[in-house]
C-alpha atoms as a PDB file:
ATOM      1  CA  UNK A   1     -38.573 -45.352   0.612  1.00  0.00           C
ATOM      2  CA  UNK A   2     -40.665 -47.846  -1.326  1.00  0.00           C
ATOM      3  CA  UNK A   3     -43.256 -49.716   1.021  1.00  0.00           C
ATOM      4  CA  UNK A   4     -43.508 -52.878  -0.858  1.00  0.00           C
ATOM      5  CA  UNK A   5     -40.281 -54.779  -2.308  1.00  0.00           C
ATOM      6  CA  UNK A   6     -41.783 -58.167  -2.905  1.00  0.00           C
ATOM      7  CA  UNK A   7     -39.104 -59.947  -1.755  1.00  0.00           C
ATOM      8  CA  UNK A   8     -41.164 -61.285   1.051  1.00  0.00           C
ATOM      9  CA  UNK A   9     -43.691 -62.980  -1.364  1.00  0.00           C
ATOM     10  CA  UNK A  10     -42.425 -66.355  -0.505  1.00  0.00           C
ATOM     11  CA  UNK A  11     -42.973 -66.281   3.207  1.00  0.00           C
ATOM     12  CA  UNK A  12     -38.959 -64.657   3.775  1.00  0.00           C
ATOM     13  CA  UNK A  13     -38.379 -61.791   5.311  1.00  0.00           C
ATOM     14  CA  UNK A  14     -34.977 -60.390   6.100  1.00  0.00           C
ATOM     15  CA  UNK A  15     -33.744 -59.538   9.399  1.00  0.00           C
ATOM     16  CA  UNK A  16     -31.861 -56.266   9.962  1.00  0.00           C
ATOM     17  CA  UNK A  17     -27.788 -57.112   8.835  1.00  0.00           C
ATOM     18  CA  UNK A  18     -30.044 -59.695   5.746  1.00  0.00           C
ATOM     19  CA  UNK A  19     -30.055 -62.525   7.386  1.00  0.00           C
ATOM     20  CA  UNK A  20     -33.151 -64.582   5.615  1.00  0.00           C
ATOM     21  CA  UNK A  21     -35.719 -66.292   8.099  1.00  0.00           C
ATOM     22  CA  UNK A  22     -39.400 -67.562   7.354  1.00  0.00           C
ATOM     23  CA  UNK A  23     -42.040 -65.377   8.749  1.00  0.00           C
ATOM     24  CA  UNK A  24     -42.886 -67.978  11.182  1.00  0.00           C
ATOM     25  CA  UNK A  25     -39.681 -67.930  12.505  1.00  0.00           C
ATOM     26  CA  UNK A  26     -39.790 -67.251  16.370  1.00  0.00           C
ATOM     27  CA  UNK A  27     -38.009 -64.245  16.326  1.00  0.00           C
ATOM     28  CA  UNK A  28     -40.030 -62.756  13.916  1.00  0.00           C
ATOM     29  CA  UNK A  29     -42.998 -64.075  16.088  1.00  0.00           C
ATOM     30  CA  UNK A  30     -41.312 -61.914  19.130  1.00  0.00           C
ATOM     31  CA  UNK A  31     -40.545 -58.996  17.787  1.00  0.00           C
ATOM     32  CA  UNK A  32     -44.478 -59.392  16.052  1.00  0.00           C
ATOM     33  CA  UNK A  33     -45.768 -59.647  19.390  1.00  0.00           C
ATOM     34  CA  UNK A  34     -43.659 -56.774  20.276  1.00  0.00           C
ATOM     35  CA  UNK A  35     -44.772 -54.309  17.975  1.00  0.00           C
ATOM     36  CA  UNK A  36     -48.565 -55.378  17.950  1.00  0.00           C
ATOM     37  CA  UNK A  37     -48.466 -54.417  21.651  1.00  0.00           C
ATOM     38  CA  UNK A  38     -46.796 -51.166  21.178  1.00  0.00           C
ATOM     39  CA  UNK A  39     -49.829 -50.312  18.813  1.00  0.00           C
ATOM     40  CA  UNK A  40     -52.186 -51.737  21.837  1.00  0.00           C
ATOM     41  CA  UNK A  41     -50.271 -49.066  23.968  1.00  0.00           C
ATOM     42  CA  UNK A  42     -50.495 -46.591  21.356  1.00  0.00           C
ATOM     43  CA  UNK A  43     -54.077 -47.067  22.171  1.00  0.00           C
ATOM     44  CA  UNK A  44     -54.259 -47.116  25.634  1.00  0.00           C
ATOM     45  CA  UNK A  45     -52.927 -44.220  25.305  1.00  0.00           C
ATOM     46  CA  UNK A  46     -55.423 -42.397  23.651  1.00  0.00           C
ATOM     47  CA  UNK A  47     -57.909 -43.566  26.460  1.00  0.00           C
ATOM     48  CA  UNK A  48     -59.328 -40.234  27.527  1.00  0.00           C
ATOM     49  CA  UNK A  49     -58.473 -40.842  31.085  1.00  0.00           C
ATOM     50  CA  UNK A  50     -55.168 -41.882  30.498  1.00  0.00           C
ATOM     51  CA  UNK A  51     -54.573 -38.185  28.185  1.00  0.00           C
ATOM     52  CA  UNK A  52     -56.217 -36.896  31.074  1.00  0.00           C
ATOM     53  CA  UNK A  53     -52.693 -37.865  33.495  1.00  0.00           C
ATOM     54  CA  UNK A  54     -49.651 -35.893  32.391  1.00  0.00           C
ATOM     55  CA  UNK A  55     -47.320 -38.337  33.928  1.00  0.00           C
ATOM     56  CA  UNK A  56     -48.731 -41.239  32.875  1.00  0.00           C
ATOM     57  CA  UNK A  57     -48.890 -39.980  29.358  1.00  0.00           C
ATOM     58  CA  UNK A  58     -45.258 -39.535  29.404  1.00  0.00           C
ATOM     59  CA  UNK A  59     -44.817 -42.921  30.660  1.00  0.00           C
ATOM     60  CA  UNK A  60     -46.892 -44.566  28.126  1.00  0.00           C
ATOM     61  CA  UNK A  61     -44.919 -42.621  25.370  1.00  0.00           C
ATOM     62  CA  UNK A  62     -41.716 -43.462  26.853  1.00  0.00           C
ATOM     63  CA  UNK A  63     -42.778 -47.612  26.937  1.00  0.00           C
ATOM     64  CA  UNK A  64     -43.157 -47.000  23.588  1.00  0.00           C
ATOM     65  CA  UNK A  65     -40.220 -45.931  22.668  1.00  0.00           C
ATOM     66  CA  UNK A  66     -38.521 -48.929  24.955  1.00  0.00           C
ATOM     67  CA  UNK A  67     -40.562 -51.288  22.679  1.00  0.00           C
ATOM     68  CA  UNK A  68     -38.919 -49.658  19.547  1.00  0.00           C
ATOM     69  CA  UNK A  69     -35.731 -50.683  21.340  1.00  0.00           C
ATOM     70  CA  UNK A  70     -36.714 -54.291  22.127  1.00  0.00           C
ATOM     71  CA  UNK A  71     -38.187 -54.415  18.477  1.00  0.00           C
ATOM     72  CA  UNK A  72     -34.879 -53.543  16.910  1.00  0.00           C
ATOM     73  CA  UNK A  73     -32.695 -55.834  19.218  1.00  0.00           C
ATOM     74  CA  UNK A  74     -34.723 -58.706  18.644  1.00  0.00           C
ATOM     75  CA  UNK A  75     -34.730 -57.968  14.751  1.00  0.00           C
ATOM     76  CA  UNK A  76     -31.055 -58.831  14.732  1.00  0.00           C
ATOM     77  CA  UNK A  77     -29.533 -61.788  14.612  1.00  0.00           C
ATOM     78  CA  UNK A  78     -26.730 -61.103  16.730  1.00  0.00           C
ATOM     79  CA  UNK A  79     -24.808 -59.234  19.787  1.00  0.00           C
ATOM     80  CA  UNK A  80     -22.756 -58.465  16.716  1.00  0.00           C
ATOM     81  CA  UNK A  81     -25.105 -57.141  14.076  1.00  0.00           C
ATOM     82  CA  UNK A  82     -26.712 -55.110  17.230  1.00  0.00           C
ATOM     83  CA  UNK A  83     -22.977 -53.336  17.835  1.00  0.00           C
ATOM     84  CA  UNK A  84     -22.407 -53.120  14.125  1.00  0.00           C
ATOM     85  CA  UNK A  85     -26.215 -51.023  13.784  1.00  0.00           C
ATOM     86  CA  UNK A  86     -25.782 -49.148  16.649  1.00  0.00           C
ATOM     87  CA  UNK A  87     -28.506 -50.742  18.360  1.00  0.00           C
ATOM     88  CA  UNK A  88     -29.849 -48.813  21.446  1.00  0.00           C
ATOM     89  CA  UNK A  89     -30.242 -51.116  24.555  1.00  0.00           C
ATOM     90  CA  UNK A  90     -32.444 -51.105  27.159  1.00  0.00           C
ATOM     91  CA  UNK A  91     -31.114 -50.255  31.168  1.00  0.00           C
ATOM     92  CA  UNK A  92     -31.674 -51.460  34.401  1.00  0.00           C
ATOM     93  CA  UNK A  93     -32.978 -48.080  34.870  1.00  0.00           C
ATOM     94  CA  UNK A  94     -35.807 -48.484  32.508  1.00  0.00           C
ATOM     95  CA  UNK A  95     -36.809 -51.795  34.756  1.00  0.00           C
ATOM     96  CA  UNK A  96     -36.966 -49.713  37.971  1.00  0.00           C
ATOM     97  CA  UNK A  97     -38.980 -46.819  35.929  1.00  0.00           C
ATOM     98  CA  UNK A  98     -41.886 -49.617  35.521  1.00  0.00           C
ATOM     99  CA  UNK A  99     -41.409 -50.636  39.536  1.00  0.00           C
ATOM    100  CA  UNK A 100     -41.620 -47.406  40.728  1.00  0.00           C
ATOM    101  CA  UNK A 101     -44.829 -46.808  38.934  1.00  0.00           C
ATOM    102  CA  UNK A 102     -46.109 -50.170  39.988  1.00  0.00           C
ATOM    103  CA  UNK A 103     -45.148 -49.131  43.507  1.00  0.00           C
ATOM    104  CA  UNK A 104     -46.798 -45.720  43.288  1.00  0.00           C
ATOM    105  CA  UNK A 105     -50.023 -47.370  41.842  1.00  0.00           C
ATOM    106  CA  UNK A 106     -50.005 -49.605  43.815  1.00  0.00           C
ATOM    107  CA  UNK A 107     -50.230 -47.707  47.079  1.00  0.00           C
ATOM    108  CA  UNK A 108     -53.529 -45.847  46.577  1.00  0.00           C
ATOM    109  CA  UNK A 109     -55.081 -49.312  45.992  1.00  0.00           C
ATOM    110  CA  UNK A 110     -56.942 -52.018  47.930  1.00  0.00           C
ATOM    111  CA  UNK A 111     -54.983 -55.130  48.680  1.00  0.00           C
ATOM    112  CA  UNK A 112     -55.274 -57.883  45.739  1.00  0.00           C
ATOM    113  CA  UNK A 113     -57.052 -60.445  47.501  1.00  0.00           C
ATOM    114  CA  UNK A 114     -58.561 -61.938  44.140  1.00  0.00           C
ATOM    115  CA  UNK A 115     -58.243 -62.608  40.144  1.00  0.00           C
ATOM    116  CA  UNK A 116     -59.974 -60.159  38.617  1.00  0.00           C
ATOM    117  CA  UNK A 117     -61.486 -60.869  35.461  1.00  0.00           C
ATOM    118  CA  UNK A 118     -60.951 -58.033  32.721  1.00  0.00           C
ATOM    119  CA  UNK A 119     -63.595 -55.414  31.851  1.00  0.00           C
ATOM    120  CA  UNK A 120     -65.470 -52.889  33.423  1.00  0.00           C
ATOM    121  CA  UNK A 121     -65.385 -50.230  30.492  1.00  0.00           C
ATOM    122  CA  UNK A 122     -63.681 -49.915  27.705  1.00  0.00           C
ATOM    123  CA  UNK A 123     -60.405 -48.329  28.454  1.00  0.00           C
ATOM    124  CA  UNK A 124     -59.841 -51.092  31.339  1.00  0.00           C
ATOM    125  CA  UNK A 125     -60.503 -53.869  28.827  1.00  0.00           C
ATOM    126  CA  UNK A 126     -58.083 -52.547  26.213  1.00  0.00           C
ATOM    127  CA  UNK A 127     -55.527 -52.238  28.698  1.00  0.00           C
ATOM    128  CA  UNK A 128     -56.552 -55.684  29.873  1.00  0.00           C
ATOM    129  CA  UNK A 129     -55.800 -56.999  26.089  1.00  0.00           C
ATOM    130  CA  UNK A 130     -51.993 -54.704  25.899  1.00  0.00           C
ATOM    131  CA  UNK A 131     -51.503 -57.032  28.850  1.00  0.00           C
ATOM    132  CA  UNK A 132     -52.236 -60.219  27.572  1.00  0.00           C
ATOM    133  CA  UNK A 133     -50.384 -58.958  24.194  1.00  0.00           C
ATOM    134  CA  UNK A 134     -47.259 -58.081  26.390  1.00  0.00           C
ATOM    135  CA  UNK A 135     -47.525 -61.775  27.939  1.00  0.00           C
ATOM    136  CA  UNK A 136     -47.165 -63.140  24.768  1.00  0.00           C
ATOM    137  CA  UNK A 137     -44.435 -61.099  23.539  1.00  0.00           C
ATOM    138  CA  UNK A 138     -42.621 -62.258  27.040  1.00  0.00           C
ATOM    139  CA  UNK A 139     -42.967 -66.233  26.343  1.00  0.00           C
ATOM    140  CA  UNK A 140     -42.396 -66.050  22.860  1.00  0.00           C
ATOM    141  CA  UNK A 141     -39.145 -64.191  23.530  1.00  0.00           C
ATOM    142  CA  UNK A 142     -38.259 -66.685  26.288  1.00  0.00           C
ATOM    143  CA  UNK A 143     -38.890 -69.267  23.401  1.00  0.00           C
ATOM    144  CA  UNK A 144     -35.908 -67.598  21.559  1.00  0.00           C
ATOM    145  CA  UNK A 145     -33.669 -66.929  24.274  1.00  0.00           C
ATOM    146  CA  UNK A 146     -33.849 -70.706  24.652  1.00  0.00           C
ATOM    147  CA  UNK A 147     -32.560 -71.023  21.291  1.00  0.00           C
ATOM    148  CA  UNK A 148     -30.383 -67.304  20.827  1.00  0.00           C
ATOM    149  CA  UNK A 149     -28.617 -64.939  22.985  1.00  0.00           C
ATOM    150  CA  UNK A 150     -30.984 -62.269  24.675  1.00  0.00           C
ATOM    151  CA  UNK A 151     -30.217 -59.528  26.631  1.00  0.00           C
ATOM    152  CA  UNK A 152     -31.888 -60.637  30.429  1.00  0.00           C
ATOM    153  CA  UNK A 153     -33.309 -56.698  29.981  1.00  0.00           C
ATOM    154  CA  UNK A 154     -35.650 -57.292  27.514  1.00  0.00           C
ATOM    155  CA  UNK A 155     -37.662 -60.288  29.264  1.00  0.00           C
ATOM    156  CA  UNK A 156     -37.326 -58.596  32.905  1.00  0.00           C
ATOM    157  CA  UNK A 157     -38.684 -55.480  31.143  1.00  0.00           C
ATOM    158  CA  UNK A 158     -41.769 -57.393  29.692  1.00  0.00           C
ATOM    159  CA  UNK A 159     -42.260 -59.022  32.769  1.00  0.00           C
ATOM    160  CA  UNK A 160     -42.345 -55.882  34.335  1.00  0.00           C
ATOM    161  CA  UNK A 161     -44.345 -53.656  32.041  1.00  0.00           C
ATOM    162  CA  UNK A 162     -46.838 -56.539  32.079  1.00  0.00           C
ATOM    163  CA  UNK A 163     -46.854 -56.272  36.054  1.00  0.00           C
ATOM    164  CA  UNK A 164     -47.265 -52.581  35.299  1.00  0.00           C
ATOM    165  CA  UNK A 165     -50.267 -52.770  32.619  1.00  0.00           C
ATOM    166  CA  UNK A 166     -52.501 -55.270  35.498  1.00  0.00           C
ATOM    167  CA  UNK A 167     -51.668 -52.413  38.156  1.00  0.00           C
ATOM    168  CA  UNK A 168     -52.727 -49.557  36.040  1.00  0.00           C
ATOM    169  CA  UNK A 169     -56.260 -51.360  34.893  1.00  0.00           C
ATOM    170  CA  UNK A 170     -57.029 -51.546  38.408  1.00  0.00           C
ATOM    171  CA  UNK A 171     -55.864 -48.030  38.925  1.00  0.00           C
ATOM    172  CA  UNK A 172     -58.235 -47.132  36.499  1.00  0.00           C
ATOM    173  CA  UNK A 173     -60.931 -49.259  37.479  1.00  0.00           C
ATOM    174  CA  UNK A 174     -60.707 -46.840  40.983  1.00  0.00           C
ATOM    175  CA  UNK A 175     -60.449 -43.480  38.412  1.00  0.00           C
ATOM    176  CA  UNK A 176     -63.909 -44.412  36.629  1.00  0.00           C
ATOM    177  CA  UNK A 177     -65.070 -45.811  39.629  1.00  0.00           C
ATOM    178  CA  UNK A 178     -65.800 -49.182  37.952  1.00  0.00           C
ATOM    179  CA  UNK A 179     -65.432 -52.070  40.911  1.00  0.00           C
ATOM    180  CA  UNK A 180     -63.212 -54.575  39.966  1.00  0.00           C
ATOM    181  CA  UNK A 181     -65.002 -58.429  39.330  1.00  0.00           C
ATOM    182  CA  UNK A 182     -63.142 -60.974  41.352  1.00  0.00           C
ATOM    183  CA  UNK A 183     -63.204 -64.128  39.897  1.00  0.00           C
ATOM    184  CA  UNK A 184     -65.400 -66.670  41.769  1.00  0.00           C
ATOM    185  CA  UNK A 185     -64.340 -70.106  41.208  1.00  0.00           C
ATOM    186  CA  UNK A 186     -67.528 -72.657  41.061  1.00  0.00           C
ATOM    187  CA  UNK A 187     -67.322 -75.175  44.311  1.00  0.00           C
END
């Protein structure tokens, strides 16, 4: 498979079934968004601590794979073009995967009674920025829903595995036992 074809030289690019959009077009914006945060997860990831948890691991690997998924309905134009490619879909069961881990986080930490503003060490701060990343993927593909059909799926599971990536930074805040900043507003 040839890397390069040129045919994008003009600011087109084509989306899966050859449909021709600009590159600014908003779904190619989503499913941008969309991939740049499953390289962010890729590494979080890596994060020492987080090789260090089995479970979580496979989690992380599996959220990846759900991003592939979300990546490849969003690069078609269609309900359609997704049947006609065999597009995998996501499931409600994917959803409750993120809000069971959420839930199991959640219940070996203190209760939120603050912003907290991102950092602490490393690892916390790149899972702070998969976060934000995963935000953005979320409005811009609320932007096209407004404008396309989209599976509910895909935003409830960006909501959620943004929900998922706050929980697991202060999780690991706890694990390198960094204390979490609250934000302060001036009076």
């Amino acid at each position: 498979m040839k890397i390069y074809t040129k045919t994008g030289d003009k600011g087109q690019t084509s989306l899966l079934g050859g449909h021709r959009v600009p590159k600014t077009h908003l779904r190619i914006e989503a499913y941008g968004s969309v991939d740049e945060l499953n390289a962010y997860l890729g590494l979080v990831r890596d994060q020492d601590l987080n090789q260090q948890v089995e479970a979580r691991q496979r989690l992380l690997l599996d959220i990846q794979h759900n991003l592939f998924i979300i990546g490849s309905i969003l690069s078609t134009a269609s309900p359609e073009e997704r049947e006609k490619f065999q597009i995998p879909t996501l499931s409600e069961e994917e959803v409750r995967t993120l809000e069971q881990a959420i839930d199991q986080l959640n219940e070996h930490l203190p209760p939120l009674r603050n912003f907290i503003l991102p950092g602490g060490h490393p690892s916390i701060s790149t899972t702070q920025v998969a976060r934000c990343v995963c935000r953005r993927a979320e409005r811009q593909v609320i932007a096209l829903s407004l404008e396309d059909e989209i599976d509910d799926l895909v935003i409830q599971y960006l909501n959620r595995l943004s929900d998922y990536l706050f929980t697991l930074c202060r999780q690991m805040h706890q694990e390198l036992e960094v204390e979490e900043t609250p934000w302060k507003p001036r009076s």
